[in-house]
N, C-alpha and C. Protein backbone atom coordinates (compact mmCIF):
# COMPACT_ATOMS: atom_id res chain seq x y z
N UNK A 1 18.40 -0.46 -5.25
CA UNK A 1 16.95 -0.41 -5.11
C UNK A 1 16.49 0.97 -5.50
N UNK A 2 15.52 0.91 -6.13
CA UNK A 2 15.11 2.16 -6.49
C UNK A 2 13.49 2.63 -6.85
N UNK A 3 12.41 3.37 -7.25
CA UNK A 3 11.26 3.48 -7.06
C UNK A 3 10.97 4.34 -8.80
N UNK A 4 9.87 3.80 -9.02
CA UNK A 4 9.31 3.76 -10.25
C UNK A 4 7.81 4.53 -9.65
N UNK A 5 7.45 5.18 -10.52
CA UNK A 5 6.09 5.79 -10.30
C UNK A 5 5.29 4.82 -11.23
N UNK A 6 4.16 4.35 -10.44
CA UNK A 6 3.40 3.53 -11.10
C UNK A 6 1.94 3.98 -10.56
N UNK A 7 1.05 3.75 -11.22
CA UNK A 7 -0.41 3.97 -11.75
C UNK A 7 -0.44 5.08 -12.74
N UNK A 8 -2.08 5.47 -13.37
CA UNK A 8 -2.03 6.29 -13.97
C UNK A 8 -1.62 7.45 -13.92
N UNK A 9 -1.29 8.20 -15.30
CA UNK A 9 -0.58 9.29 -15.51
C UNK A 9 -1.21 10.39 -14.72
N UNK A 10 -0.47 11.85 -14.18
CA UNK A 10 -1.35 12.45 -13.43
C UNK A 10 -2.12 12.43 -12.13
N UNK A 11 -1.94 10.78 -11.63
CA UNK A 11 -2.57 9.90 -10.32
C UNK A 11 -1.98 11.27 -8.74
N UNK A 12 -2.76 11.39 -8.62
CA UNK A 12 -3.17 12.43 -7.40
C UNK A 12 -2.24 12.01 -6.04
N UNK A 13 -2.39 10.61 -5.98
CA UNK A 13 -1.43 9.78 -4.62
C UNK A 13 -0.14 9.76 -5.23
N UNK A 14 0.29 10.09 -5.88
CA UNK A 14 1.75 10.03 -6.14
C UNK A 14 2.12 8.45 -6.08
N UNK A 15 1.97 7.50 -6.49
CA UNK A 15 2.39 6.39 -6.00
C UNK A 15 3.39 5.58 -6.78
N UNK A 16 4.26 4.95 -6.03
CA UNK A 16 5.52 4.71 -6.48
C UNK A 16 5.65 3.33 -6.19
N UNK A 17 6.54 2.43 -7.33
CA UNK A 17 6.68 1.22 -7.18
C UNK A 17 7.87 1.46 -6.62
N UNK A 18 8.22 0.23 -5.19
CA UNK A 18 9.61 0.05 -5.05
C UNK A 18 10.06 -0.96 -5.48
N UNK A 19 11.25 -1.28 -6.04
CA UNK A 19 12.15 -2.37 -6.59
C UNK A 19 13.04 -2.58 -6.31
N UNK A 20 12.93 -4.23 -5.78
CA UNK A 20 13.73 -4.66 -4.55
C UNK A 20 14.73 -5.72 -5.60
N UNK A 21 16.05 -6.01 -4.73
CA UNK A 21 17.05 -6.53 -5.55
C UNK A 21 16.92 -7.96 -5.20
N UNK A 22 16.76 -9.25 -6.37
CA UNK A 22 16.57 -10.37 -6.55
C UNK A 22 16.80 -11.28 -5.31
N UNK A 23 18.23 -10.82 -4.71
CA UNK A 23 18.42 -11.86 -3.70
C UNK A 23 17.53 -11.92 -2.94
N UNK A 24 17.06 -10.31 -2.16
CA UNK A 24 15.75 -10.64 -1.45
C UNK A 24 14.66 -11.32 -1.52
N UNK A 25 14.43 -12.37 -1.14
CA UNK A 25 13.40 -13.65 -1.16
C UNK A 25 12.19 -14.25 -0.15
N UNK A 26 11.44 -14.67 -0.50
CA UNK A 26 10.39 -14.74 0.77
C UNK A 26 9.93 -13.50 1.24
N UNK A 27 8.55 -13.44 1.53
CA UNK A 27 7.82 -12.26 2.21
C UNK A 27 8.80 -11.62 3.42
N UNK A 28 8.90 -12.42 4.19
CA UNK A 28 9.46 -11.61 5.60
C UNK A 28 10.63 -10.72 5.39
N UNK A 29 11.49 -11.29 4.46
CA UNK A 29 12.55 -10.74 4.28
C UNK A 29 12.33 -9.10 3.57
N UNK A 30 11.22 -9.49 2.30
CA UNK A 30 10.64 -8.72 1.84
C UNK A 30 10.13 -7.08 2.30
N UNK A 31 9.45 -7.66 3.66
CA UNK A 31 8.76 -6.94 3.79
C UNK A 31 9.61 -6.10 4.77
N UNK A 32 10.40 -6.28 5.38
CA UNK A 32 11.54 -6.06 6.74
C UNK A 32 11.91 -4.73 5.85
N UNK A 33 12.76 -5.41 4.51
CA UNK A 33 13.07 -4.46 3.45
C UNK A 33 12.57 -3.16 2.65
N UNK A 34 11.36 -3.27 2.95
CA UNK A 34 10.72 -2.32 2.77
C UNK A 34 10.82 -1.28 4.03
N UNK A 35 10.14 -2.18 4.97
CA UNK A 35 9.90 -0.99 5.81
C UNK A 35 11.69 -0.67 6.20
N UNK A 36 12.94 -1.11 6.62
CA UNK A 36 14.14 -0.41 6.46
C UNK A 36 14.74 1.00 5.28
N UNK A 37 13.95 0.46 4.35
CA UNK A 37 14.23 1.57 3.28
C UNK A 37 13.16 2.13 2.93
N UNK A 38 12.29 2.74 3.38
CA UNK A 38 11.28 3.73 3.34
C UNK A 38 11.10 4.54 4.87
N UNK A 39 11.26 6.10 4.05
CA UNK A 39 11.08 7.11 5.51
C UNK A 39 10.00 7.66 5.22
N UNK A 40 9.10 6.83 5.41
CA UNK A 40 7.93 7.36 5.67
C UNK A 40 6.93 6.96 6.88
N UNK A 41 6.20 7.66 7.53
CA UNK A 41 5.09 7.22 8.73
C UNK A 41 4.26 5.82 8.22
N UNK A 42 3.78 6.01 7.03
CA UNK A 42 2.39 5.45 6.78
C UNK A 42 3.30 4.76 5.18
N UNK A 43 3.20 2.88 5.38
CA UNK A 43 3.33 2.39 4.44
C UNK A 43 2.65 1.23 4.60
N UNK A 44 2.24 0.78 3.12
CA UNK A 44 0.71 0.37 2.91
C UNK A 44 1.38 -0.84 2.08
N UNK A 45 1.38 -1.95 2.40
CA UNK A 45 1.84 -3.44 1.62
C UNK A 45 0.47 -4.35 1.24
N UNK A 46 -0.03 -4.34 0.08
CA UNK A 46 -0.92 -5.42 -0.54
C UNK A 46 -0.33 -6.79 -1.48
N UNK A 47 -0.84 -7.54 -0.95
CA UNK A 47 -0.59 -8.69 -1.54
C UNK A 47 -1.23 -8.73 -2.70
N UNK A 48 -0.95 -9.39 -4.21
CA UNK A 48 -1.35 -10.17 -5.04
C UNK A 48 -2.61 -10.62 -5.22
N UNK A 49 -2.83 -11.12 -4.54
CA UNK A 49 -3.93 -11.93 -4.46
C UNK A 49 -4.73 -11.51 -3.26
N UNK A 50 -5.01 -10.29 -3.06
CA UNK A 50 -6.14 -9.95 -2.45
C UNK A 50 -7.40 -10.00 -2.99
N UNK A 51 -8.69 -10.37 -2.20
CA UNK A 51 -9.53 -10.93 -2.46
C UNK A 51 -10.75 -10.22 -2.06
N UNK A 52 -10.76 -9.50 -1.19
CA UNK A 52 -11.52 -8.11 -0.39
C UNK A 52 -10.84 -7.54 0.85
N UNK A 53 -11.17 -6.48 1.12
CA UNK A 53 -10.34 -6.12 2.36
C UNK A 53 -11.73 -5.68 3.35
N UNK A 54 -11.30 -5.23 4.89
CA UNK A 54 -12.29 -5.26 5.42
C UNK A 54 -11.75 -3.56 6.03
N UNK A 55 -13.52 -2.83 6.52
CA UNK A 55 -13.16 -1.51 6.91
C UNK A 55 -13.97 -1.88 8.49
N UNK A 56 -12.87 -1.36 8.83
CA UNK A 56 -13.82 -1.14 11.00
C UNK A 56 -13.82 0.15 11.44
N UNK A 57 -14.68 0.75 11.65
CA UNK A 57 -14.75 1.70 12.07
C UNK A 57 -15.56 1.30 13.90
N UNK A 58 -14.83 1.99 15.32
CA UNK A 58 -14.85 0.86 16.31
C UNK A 58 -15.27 -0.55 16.19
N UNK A 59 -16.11 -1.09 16.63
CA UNK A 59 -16.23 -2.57 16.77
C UNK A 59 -17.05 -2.98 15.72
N UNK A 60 -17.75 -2.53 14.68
CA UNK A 60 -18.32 -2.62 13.46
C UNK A 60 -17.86 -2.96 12.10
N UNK A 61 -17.16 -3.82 12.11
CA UNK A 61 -16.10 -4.25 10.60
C UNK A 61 -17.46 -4.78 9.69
N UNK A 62 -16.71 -4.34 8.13
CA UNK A 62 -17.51 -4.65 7.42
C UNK A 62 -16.42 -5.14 5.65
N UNK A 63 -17.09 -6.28 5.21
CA UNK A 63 -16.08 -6.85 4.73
C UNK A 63 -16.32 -6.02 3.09
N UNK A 64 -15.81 -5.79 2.28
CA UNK A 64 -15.63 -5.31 1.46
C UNK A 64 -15.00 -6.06 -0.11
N UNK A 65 -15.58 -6.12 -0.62
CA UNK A 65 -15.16 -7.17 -1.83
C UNK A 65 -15.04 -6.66 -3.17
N UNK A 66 -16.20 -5.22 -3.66
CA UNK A 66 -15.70 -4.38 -4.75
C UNK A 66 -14.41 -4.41 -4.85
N UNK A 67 -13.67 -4.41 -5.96
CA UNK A 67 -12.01 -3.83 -6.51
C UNK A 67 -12.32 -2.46 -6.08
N UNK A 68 -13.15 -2.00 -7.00
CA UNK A 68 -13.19 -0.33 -7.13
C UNK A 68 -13.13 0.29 -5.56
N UNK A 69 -14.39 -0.27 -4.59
CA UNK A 69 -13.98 0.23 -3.40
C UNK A 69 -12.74 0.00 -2.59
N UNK A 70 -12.26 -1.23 -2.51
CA UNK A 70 -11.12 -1.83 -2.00
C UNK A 70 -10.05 -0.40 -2.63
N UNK A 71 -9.89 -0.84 -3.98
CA UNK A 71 -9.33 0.71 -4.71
C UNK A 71 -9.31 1.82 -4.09
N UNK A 72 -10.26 2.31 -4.01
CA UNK A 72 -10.45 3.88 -3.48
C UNK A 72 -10.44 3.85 -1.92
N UNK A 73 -10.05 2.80 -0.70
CA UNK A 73 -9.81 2.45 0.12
C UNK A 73 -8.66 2.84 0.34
N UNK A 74 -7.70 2.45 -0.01
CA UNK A 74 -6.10 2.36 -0.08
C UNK A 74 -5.46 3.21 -0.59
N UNK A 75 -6.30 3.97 -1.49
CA UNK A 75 -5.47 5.38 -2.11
C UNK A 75 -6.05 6.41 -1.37
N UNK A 76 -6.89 6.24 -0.97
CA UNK A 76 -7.45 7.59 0.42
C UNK A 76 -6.09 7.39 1.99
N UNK A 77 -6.60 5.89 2.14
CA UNK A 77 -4.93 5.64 3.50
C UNK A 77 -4.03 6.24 2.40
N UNK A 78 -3.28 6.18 1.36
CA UNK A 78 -2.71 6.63 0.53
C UNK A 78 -2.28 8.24 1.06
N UNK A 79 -3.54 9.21 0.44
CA UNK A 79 -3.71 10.15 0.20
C UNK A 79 -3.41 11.00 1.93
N UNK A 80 -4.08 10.38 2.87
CA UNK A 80 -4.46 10.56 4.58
C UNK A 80 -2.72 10.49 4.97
N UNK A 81 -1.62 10.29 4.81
CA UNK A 81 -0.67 10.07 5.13
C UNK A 81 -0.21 11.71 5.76
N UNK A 82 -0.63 12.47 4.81
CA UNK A 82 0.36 13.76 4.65
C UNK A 82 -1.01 14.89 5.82
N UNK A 83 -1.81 14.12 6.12
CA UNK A 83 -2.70 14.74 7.29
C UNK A 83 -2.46 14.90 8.99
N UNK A 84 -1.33 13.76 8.84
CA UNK A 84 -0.97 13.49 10.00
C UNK A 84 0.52 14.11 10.51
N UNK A 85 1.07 14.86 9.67
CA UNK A 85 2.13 15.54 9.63
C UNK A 85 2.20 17.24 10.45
């Protein structure tokens, strides 16, 4: 298993594809796998087929459906990782 830097060139979040070995199958297994082989605090799993995501700030959620914001959502949790250190 090993990790590929993926998005654009220069991309500020550093972000890295991980690549998981074939046998691993089905989400759960999937995802177990991830989090076992990543040392990190803060890891961030999106599905495929996401459709909007939602932001709550206390009891006030608000659903969110832009790409672009959804986008800049997830690379800020992204970015916020190394704040908490």
């Amino acid at each position: 298993m090993g990790c590929r830097r993926s998005g654009p060139a220069g991309s500020s979040t550093g972000r890295r594809l991980l690549v998981h070995p074939p046998e691993v199958v089905g989400i759960g297994p999937l995802r177990q796998r991830v989090l076992d082989h990543v040392d990190d605090p803060c890891v961030v799993m999106v599905d495929d087929h996401v459709t909007h995501v939602y932001s709550q700030v206390g009891v006030h959620k608000e659903r969110i459906e832009d790409a672009d914001t959804a986008r800049a959502i997830v690379e800020r949790m992204a970015g916020a990782r190394g704040l908490s250190g």
